[in-house]
PDB file of N, CA and C in Angstrom:
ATOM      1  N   UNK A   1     105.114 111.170  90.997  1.00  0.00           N
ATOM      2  CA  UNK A   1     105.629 109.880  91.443  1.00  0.00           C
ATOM      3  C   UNK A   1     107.144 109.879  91.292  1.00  0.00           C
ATOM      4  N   UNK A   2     108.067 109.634  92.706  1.00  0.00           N
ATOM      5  CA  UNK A   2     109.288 109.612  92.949  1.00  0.00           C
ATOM      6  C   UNK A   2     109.519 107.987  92.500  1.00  0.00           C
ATOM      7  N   UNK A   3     110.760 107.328  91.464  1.00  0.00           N
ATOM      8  CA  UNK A   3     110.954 106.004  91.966  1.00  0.00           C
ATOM      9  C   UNK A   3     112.310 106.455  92.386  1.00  0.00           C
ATOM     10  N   UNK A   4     113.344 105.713  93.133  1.00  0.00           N
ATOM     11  CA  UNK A   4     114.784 105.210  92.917  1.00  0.00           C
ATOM     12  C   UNK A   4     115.096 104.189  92.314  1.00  0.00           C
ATOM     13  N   UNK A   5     116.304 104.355  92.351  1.00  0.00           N
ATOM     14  CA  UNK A   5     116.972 102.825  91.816  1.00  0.00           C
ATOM     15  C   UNK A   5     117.731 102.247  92.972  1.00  0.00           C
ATOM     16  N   UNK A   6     117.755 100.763  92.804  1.00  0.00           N
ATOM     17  CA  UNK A   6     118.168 100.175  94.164  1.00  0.00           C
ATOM     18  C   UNK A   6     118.555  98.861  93.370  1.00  0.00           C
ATOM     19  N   UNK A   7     119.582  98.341  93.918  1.00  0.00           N
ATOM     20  CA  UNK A   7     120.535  97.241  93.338  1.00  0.00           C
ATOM     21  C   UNK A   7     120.004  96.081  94.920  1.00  0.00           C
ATOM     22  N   UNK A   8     118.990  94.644  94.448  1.00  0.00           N
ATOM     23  CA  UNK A   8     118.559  93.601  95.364  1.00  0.00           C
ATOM     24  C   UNK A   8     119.330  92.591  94.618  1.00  0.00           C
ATOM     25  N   UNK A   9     120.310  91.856  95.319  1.00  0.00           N
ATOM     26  CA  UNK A   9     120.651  90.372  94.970  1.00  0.00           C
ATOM     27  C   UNK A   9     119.759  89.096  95.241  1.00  0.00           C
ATOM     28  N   UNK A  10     119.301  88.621  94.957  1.00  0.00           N
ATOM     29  CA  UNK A  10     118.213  87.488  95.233  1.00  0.00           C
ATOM     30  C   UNK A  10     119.420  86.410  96.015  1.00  0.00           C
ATOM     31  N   UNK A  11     118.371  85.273  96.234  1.00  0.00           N
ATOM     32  CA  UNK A  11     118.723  84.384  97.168  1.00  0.00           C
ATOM     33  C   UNK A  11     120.063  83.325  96.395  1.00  0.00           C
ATOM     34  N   UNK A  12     119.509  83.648  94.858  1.00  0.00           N
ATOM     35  CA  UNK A  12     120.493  82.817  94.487  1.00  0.00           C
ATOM     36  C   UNK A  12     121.431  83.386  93.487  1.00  0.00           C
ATOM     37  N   UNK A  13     122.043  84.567  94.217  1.00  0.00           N
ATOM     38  CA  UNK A  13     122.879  85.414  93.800  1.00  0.00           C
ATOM     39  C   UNK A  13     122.922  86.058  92.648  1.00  0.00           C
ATOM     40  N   UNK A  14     121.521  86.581  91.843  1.00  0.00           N
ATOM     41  CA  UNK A  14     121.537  87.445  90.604  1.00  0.00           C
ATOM     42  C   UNK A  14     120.856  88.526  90.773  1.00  0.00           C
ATOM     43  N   UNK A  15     121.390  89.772  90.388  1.00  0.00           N
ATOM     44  CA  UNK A  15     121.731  91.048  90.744  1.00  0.00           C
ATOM     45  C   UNK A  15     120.241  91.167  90.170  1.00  0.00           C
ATOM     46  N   UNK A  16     119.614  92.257  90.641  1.00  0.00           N
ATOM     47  CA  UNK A  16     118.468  92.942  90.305  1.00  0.00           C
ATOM     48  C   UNK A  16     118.476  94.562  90.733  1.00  0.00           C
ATOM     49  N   UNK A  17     118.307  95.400  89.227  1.00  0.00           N
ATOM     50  CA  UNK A  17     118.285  96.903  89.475  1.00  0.00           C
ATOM     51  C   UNK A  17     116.720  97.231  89.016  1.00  0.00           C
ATOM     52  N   UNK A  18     116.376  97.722  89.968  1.00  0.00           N
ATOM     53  CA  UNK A  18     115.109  98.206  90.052  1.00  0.00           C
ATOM     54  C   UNK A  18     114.894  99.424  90.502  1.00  0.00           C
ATOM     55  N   UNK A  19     113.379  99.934  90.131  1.00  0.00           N
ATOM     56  CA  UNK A  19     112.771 101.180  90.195  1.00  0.00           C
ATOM     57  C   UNK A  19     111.733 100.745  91.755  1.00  0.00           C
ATOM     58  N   UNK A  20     112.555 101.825  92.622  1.00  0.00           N
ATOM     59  CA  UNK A  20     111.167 101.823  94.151  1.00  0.00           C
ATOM     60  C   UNK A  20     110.418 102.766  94.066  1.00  0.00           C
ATOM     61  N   UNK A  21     109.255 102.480  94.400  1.00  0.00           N
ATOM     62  CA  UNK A  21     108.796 104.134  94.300  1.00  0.00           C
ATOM     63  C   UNK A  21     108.479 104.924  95.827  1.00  0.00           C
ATOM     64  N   UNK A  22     108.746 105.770  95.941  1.00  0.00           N
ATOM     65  CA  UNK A  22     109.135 106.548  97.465  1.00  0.00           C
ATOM     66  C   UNK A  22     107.573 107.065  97.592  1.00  0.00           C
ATOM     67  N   UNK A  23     106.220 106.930  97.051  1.00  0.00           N
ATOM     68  CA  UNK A  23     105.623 107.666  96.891  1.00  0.00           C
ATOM     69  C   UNK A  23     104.082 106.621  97.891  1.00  0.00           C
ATOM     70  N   UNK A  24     104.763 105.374  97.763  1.00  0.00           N
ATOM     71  CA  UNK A  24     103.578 104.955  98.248  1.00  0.00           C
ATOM     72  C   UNK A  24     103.573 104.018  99.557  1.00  0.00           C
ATOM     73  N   UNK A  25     104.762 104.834 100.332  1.00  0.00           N
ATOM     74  CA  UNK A  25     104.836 104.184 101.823  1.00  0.00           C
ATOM     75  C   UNK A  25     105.068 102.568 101.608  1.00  0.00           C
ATOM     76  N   UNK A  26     105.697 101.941 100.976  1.00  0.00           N
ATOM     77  CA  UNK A  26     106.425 100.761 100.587  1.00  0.00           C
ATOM     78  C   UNK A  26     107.892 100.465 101.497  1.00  0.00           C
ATOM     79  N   UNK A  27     107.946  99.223 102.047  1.00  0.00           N
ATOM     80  CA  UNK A  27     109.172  99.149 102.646  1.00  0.00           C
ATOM     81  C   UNK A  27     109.925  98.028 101.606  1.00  0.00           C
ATOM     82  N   UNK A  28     111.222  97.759 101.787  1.00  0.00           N
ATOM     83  CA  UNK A  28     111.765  97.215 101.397  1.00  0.00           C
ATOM     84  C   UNK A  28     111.461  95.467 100.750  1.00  0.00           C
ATOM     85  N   UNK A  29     110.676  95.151 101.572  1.00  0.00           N
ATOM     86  CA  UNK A  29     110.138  93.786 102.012  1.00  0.00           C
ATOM     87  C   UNK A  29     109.184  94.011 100.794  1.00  0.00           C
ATOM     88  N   UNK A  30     108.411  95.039 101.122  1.00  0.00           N
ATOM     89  CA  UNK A  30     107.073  94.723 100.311  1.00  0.00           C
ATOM     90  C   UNK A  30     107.746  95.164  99.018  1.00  0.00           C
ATOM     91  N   UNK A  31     109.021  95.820  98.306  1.00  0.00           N
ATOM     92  CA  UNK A  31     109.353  95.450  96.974  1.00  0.00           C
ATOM     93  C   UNK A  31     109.802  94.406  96.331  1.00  0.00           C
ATOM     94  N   UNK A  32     110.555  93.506  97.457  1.00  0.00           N
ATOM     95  CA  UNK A  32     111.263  92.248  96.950  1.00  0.00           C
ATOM     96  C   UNK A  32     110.048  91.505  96.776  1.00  0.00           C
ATOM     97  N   UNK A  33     109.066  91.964  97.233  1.00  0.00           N
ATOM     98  CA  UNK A  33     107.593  90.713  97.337  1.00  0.00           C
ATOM     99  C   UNK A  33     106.932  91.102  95.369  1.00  0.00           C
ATOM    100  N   UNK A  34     106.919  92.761  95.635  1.00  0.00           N
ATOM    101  CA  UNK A  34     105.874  92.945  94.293  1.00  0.00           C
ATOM    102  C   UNK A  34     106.904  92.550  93.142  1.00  0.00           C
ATOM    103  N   UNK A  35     107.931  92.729  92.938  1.00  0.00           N
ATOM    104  CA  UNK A  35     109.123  92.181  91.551  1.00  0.00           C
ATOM    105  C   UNK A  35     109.451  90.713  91.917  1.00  0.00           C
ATOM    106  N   UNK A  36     108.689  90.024  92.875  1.00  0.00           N
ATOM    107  CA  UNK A  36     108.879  88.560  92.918  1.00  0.00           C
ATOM    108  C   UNK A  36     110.316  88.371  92.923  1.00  0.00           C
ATOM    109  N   UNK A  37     111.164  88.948  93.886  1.00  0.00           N
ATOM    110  CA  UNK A  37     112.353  88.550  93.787  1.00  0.00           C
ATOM    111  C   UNK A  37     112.963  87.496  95.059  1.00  0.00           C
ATOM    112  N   UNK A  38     111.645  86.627  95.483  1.00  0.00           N
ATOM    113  CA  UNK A  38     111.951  85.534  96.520  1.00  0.00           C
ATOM    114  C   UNK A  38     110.881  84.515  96.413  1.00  0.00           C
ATOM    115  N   UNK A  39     110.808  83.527  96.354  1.00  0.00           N
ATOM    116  CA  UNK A  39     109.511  82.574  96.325  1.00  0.00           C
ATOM    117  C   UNK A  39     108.389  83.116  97.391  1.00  0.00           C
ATOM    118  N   UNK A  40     107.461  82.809  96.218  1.00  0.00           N
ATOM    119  CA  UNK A  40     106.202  83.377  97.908  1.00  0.00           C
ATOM    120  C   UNK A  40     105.849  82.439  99.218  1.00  0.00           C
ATOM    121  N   UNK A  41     105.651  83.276 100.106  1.00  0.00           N
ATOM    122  CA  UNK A  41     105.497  82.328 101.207  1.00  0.00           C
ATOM    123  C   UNK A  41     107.109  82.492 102.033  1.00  0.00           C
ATOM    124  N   UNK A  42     108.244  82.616 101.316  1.00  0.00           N
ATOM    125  CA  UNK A  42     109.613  82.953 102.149  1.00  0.00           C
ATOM    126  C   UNK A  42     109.989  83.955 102.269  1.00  0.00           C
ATOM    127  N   UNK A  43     109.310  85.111 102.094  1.00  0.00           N
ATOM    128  CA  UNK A  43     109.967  86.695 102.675  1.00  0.00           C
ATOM    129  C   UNK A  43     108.828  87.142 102.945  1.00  0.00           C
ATOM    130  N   UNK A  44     108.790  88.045 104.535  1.00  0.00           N
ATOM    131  CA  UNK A  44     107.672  88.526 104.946  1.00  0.00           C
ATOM    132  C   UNK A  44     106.420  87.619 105.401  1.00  0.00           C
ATOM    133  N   UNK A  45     107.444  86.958 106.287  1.00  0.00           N
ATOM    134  CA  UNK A  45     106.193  85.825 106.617  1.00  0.00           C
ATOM    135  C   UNK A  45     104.928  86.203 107.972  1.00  0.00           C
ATOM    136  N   UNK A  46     105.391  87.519 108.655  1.00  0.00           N
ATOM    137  CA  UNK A  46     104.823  87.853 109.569  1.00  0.00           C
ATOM    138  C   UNK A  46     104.592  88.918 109.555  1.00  0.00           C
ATOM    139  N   UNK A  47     104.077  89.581 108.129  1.00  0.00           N
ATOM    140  CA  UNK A  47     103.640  90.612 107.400  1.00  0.00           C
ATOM    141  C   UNK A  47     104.282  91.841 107.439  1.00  0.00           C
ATOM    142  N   UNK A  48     105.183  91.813 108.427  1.00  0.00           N
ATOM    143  CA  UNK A  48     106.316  93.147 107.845  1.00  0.00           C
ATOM    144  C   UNK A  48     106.198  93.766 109.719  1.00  0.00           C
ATOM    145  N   UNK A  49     106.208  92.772 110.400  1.00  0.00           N
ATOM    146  CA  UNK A  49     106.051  93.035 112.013  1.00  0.00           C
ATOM    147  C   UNK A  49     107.050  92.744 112.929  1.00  0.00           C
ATOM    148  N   UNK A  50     108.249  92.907 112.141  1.00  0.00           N
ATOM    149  CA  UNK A  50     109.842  92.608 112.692  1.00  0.00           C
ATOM    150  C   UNK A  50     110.114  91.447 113.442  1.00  0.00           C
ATOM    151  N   UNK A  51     108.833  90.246 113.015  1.00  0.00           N
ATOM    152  CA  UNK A  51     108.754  89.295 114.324  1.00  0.00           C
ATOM    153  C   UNK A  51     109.361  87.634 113.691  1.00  0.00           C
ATOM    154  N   UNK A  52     109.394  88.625 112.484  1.00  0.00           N
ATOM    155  CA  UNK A  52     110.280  86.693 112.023  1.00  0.00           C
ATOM    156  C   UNK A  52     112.028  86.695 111.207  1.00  0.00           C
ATOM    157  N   UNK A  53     111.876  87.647 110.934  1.00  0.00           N
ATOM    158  CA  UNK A  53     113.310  87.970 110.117  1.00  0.00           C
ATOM    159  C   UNK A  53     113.784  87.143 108.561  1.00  0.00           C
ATOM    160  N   UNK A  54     112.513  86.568 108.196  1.00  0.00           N
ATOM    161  CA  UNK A  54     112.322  86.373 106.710  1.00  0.00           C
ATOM    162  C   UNK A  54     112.523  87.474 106.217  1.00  0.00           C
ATOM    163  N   UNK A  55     112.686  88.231 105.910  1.00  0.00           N
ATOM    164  CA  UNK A  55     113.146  89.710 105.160  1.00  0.00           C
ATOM    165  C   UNK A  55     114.622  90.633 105.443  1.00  0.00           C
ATOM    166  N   UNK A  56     115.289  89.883 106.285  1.00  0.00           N
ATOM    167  CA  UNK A  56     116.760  89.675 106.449  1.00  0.00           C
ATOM    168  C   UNK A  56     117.482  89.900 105.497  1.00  0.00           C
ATOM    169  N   UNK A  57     118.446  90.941 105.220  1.00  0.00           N
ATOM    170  CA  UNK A  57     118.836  91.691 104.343  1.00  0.00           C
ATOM    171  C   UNK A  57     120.029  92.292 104.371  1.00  0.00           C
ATOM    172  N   UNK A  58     121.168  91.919 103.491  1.00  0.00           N
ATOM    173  CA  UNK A  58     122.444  92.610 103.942  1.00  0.00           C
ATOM    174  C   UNK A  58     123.069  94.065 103.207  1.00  0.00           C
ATOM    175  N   UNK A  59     123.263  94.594 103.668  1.00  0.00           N
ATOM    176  CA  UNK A  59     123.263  96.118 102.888  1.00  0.00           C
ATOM    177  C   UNK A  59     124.876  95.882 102.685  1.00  0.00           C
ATOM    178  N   UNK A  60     124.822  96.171 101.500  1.00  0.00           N
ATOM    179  CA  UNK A  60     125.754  96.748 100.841  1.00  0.00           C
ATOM    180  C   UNK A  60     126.336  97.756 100.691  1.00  0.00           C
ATOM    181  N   UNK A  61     125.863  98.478 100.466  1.00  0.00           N
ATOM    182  CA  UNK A  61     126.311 100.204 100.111  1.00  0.00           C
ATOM    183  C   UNK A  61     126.319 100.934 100.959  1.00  0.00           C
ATOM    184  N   UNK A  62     127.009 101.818 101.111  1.00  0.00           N
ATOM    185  CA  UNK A  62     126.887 103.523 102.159  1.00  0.00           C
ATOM    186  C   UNK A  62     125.868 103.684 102.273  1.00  0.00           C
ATOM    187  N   UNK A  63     124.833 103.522 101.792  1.00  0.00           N
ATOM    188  CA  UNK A  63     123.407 104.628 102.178  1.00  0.00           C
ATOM    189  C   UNK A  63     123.025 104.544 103.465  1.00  0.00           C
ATOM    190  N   UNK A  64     122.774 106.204 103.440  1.00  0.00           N
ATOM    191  CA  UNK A  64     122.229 106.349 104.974  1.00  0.00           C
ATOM    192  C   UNK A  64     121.037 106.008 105.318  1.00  0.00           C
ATOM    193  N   UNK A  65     120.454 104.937 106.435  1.00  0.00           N
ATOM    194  CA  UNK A  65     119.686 104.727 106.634  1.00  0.00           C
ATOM    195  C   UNK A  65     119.041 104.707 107.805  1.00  0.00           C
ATOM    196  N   UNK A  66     117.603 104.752 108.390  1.00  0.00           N
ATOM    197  CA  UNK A  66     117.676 105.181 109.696  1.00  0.00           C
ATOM    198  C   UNK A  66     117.674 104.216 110.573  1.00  0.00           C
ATOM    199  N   UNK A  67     117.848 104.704 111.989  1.00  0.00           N
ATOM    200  CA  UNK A  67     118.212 103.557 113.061  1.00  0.00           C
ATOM    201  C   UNK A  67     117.563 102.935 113.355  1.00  0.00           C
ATOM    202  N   UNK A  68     117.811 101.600 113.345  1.00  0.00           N
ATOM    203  CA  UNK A  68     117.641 100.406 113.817  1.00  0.00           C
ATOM    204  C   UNK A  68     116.369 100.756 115.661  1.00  0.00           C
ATOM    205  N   UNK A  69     115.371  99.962 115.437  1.00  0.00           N
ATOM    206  CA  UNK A  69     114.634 100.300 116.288  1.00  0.00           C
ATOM    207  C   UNK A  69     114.803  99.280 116.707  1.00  0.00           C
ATOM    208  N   UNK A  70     114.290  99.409 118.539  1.00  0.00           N
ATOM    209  CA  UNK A  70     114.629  98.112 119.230  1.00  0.00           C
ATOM    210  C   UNK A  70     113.837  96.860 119.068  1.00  0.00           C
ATOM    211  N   UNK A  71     112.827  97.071 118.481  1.00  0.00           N
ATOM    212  CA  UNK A  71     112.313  95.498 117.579  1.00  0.00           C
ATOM    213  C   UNK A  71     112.881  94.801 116.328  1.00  0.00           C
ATOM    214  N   UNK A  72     113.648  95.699 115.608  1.00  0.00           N
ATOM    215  CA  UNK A  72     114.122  94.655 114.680  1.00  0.00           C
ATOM    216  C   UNK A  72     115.737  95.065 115.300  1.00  0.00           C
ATOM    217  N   UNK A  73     116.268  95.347 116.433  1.00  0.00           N
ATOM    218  CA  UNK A  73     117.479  94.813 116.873  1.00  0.00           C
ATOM    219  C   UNK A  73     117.036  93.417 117.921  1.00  0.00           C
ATOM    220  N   UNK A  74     115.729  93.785 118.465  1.00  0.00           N
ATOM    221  CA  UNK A  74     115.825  92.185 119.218  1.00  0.00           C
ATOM    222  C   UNK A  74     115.734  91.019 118.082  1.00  0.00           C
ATOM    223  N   UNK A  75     114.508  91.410 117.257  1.00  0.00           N
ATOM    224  CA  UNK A  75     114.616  90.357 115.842  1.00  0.00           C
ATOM    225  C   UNK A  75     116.093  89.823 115.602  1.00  0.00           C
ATOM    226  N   UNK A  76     116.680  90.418 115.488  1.00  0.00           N
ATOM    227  CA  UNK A  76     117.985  89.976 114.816  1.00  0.00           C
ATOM    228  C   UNK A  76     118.738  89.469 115.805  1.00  0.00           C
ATOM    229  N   UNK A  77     118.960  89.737 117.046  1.00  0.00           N
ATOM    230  CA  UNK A  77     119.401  89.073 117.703  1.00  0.00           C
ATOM    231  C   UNK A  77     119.349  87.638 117.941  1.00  0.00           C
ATOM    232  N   UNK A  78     117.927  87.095 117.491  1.00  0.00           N
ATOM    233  CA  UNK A  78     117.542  86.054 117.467  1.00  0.00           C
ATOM    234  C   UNK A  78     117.548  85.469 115.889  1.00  0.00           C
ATOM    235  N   UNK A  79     117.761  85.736 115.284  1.00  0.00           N
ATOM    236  CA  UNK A  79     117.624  85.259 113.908  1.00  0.00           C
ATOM    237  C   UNK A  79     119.217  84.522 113.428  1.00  0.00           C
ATOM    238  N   UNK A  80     118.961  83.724 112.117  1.00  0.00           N
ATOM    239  CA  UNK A  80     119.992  83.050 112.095  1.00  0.00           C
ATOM    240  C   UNK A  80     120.922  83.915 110.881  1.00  0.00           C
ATOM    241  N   UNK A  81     122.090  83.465 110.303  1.00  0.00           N
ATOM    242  CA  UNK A  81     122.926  83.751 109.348  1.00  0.00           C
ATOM    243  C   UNK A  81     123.140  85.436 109.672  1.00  0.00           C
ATOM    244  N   UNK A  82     122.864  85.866 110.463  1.00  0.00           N
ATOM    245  CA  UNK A  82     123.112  87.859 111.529  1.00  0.00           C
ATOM    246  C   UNK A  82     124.527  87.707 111.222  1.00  0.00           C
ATOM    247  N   UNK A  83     124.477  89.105 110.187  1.00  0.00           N
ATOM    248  CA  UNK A  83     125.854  90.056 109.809  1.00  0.00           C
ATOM    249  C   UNK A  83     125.976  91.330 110.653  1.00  0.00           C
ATOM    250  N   UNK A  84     127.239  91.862 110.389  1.00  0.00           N
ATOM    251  CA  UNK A  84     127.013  93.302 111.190  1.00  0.00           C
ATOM    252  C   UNK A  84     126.348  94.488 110.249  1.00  0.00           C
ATOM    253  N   UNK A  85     126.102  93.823 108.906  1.00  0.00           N
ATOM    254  CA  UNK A  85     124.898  94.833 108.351  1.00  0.00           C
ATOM    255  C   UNK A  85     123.938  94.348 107.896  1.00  0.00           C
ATOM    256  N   UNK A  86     123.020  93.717 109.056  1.00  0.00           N
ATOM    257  CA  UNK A  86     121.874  93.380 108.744  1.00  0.00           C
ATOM    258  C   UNK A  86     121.111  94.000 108.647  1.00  0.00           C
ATOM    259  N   UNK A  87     119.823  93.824 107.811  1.00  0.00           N
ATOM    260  CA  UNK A  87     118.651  94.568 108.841  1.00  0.00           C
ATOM    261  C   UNK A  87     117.284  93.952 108.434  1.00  0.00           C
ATOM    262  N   UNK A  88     116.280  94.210 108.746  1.00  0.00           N
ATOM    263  CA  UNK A  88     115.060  93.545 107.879  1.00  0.00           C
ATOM    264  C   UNK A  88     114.220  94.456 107.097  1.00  0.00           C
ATOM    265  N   UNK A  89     114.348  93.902 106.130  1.00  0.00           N
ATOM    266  CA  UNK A  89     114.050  94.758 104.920  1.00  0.00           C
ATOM    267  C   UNK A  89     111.917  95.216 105.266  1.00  0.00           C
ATOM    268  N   UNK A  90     111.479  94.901 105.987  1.00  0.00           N
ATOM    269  CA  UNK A  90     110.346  94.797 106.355  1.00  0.00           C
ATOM    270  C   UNK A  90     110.201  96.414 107.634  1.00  0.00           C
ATOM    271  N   UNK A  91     111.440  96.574 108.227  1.00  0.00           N
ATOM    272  CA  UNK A  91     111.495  97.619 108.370  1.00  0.00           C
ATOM    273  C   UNK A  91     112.336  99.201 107.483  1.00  0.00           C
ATOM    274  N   UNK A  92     112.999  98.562 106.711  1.00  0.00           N
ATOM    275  CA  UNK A  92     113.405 100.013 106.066  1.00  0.00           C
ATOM    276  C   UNK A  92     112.508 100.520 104.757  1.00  0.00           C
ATOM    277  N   UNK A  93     111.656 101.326 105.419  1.00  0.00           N
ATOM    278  CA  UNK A  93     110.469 101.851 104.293  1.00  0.00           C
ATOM    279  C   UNK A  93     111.611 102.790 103.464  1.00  0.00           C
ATOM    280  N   UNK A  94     110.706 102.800 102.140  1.00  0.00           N
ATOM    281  CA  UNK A  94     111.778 103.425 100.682  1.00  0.00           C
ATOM    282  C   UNK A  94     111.648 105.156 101.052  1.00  0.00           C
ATOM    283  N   UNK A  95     112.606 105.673 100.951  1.00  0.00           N
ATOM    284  CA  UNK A  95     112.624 107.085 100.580  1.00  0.00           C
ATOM    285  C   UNK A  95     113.639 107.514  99.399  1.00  0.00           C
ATOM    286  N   UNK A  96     113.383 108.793  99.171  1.00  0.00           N
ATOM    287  CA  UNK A  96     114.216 109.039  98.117  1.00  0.00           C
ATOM    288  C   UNK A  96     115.642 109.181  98.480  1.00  0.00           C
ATOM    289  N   UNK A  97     116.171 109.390 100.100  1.00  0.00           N
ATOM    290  CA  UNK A  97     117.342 109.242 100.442  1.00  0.00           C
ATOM    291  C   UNK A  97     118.104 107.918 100.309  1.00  0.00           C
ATOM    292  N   UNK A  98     117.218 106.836 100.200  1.00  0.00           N
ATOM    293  CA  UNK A  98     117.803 105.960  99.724  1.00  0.00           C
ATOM    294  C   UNK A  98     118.343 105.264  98.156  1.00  0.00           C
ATOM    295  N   UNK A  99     118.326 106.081  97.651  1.00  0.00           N
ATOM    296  CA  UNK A  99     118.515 106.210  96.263  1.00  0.00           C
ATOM    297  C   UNK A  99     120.311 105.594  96.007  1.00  0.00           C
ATOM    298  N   UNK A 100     120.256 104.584  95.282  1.00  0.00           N
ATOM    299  CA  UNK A 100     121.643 103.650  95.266  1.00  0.00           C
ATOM    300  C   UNK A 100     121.699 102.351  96.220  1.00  0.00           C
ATOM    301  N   UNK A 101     120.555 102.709  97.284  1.00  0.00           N
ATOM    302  CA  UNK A 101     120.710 101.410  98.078  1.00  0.00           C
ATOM    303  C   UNK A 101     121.123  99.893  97.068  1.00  0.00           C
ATOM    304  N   UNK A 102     122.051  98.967  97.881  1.00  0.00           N
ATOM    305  CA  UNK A 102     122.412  98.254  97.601  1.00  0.00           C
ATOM    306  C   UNK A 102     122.456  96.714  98.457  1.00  0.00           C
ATOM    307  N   UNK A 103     121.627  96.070  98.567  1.00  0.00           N
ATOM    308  CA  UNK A 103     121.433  94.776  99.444  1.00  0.00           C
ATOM    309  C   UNK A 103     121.665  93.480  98.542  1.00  0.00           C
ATOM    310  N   UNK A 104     121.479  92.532  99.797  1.00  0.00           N
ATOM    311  CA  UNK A 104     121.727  91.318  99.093  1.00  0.00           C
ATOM    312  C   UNK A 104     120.518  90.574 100.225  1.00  0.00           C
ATOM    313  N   UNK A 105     119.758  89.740  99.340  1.00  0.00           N
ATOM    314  CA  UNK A 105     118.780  88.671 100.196  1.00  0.00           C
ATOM    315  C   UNK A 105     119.746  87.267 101.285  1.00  0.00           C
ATOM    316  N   UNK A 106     119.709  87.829 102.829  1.00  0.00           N
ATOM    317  CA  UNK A 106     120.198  86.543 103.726  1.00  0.00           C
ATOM    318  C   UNK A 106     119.481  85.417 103.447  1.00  0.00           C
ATOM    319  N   UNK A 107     120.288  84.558 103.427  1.00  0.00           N
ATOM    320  CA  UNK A 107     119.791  82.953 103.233  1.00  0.00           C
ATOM    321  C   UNK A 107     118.203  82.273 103.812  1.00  0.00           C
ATOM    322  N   UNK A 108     117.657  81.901 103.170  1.00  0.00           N
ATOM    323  CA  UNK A 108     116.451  81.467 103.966  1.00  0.00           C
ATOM    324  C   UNK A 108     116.768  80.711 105.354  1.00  0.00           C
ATOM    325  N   UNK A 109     115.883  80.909 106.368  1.00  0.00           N
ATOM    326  CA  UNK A 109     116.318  80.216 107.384  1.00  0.00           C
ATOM    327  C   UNK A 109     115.614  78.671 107.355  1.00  0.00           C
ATOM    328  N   UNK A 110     116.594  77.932 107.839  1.00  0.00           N
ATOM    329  CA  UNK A 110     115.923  76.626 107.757  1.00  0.00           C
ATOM    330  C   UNK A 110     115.499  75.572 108.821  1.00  0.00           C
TER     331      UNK A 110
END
């Protein structure tokens, strides 16, 4: 069992360093869900199907990550509080290349 470490800011701006583990096909979404780092019911509301952008996510750090597929670039197109480093955490599944990732939780939409 691979974990990383990955630095998530919650919604109401307190830093969280945590262990992902690369081992069990987990995306981003579904870690902020299992360490409860968003009220339930407000992240991943359309189960991790790029179709709501509750899992809206601003990256922080260099890490390389892979490209943006054209469902969660139309997602975002449509979604509210869209940075130029967004992405939805519902699509970036954990690998060990991501090791240092660094995000921050986008504002709930209202």
């Amino acid at each position: 069992m691979t974990d990383i470490k990955i630095k998530i800011t919650d919604r109401d701006g307190v830093l969280h360093e945590i262990d992902a583990p690369t081992d069990m096909n987990m995306n981003l979404m579904e870690v902020v869900r299992s360490y409860e780092l968003a009220p339930e019911g407000t992240i991943g509301i359309c189960g991790g199907m790029a179709m709501c952008a509750s899992c809206q996510c601003y990256v922080l750090s260099d890490t390389e990550l892979p490209e943006m597929s054209d469902d969660e670039e139309a997602m975002l197109s449509e979604a509210f509080n869209v940075k130029d480093n967004s992405r939805l955490g519902c699509q970036l599944h954990i690998s060990e290349d991501m090791e240092g990732l660094e995000v921050a939780l986008a504002p709930e939409e209202l």
